[in-house]
N, C-alpha and C. Protein backbone atom coordinates (compact mmCIF):
# COMPACT_ATOMS: atom_id res chain seq x y z
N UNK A 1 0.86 -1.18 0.00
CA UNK A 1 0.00 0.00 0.00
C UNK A 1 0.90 1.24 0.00
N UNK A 2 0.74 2.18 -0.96
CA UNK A 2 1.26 3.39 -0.97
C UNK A 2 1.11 4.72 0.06
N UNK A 3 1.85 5.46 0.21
CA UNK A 3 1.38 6.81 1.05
C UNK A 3 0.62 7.17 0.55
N UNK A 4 0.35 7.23 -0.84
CA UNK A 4 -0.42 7.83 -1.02
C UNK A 4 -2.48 8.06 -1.27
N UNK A 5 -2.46 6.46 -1.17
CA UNK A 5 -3.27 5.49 -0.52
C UNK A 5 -3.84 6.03 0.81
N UNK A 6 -2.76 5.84 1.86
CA UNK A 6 -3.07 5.96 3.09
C UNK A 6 -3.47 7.72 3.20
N UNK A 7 -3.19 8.12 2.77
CA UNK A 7 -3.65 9.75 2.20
C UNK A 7 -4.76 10.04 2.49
N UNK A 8 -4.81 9.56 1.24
CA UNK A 8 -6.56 9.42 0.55
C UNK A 8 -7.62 9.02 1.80
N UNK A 9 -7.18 7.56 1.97
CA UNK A 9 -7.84 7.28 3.46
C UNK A 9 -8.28 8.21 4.31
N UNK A 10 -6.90 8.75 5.21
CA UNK A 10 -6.66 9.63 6.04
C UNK A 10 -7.95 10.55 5.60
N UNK A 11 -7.73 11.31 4.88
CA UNK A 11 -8.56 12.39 4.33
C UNK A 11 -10.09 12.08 4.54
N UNK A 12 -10.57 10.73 3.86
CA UNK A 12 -11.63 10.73 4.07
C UNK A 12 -12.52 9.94 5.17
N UNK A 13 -11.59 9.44 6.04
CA UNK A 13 -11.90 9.67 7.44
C UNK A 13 -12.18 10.49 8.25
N UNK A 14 -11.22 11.67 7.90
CA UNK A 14 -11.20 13.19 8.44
C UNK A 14 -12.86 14.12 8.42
N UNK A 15 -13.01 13.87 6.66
CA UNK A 15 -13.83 14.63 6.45
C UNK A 15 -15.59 14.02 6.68
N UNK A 16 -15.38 12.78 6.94
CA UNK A 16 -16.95 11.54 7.59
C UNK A 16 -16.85 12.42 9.00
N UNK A 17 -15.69 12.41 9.86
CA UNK A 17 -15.78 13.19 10.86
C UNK A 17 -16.34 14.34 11.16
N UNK A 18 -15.97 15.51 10.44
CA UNK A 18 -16.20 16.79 10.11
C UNK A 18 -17.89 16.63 9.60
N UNK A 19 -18.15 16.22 9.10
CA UNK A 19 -19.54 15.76 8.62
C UNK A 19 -20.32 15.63 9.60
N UNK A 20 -20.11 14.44 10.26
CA UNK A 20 -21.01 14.03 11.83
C UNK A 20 -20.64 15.28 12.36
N UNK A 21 -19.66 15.60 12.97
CA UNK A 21 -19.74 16.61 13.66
C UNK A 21 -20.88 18.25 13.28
N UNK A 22 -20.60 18.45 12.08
CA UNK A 22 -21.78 19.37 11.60
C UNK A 22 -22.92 19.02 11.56
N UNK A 23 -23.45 17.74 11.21
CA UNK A 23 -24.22 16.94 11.35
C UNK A 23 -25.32 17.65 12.77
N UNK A 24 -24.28 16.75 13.48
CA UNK A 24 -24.50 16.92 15.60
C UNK A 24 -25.01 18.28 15.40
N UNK A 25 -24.35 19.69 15.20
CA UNK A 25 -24.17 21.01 15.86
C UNK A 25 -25.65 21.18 14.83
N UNK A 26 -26.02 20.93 13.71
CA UNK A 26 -27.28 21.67 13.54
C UNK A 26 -28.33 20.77 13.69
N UNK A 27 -28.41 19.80 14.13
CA UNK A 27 -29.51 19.21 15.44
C UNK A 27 -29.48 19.76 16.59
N UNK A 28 -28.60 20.42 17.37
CA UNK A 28 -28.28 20.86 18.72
C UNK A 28 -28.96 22.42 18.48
N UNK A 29 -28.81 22.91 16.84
CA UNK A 29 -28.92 24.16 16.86
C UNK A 29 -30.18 24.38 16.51
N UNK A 30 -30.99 23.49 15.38
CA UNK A 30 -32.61 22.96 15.23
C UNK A 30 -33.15 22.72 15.76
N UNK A 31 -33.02 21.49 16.92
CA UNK A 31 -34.33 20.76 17.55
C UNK A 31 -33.89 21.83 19.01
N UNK A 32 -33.03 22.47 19.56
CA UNK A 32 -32.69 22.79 20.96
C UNK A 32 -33.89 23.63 21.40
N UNK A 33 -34.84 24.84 20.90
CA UNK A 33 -35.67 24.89 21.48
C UNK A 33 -36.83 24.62 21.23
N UNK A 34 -36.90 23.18 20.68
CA UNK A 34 -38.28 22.57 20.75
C UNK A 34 -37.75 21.60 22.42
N UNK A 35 -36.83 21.15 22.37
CA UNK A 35 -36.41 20.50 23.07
C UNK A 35 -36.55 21.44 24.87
N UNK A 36 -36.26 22.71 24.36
CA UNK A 36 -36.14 22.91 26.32
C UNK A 36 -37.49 23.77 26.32
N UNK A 37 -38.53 23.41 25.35
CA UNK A 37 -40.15 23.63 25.42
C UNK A 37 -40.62 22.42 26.47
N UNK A 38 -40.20 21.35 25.88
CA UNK A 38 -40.68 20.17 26.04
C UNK A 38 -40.30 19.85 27.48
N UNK A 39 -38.96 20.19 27.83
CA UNK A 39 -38.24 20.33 29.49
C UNK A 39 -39.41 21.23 30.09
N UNK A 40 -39.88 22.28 29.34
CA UNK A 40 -40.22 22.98 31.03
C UNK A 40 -42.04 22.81 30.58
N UNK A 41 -42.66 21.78 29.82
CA UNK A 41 -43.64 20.74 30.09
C UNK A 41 -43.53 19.89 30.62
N UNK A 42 -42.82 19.28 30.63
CA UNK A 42 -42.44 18.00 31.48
C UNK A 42 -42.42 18.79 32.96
N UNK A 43 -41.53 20.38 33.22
CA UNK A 43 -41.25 20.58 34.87
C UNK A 43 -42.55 20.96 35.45
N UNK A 44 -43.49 21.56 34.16
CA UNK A 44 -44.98 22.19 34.98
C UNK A 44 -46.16 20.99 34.84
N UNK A 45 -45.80 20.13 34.18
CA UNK A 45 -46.79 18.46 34.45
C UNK A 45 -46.43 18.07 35.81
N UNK A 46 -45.15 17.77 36.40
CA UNK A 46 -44.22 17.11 37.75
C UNK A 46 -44.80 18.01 38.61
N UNK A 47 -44.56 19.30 38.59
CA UNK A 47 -44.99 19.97 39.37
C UNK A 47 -46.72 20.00 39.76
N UNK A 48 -47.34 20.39 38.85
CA UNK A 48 -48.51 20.15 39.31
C UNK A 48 -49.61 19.08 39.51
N UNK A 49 -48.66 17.28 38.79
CA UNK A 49 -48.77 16.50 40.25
C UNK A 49 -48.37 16.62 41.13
N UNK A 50 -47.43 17.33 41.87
CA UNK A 50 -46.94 16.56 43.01
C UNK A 50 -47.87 18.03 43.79
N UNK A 51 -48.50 18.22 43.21
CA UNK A 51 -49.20 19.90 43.90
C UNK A 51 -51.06 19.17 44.14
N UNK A 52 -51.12 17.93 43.15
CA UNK A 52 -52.50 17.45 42.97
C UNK A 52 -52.19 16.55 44.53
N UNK A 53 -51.09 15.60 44.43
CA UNK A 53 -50.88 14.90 45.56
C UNK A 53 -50.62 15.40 46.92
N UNK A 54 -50.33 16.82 46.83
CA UNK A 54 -50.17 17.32 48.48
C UNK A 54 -51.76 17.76 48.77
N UNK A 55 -52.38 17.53 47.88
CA UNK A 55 -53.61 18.37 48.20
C UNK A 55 -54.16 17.22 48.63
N UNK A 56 -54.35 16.14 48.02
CA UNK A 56 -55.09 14.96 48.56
C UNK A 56 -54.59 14.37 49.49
N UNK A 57 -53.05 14.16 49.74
CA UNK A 57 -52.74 13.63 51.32
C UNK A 57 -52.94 14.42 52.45
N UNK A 58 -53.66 15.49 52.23
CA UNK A 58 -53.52 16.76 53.07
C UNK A 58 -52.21 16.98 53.30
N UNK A 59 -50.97 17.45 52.88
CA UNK A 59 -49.73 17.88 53.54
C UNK A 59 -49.40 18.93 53.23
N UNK A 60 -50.04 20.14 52.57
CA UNK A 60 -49.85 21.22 52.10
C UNK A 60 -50.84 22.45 53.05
């Protein structure tokens, strides 16, 4: 196998990398605030069970 082979390789290992990686950052940069919508539904659902359950054990 030549260097120049292993090159080529090199390179396009590099650039599958670079790919995923851009890939990653505009999912992080797209879905991120549907995503911390969905966090602070999830914190005001938790919350207002555990607000339904103090009411019915009486501890509130």
């Amino acid at each position: 196998m030549s260097l120049t082979n292993l090159l080529k390789k090199s390179k396009k290992g590099s650039a599958e990398i670079v790919a995923f990686a851009v890939l990653l950052i505009f999912i992080v940069v797209a879905a991120g605030p549907q995503i911390k919508a969905l966090g602070a539904t999830v914190v005001n659902g938790v919350t207002n069970t555990n607000t339904q359950v103090q009411e019915t054990l009486g501890t509130k």
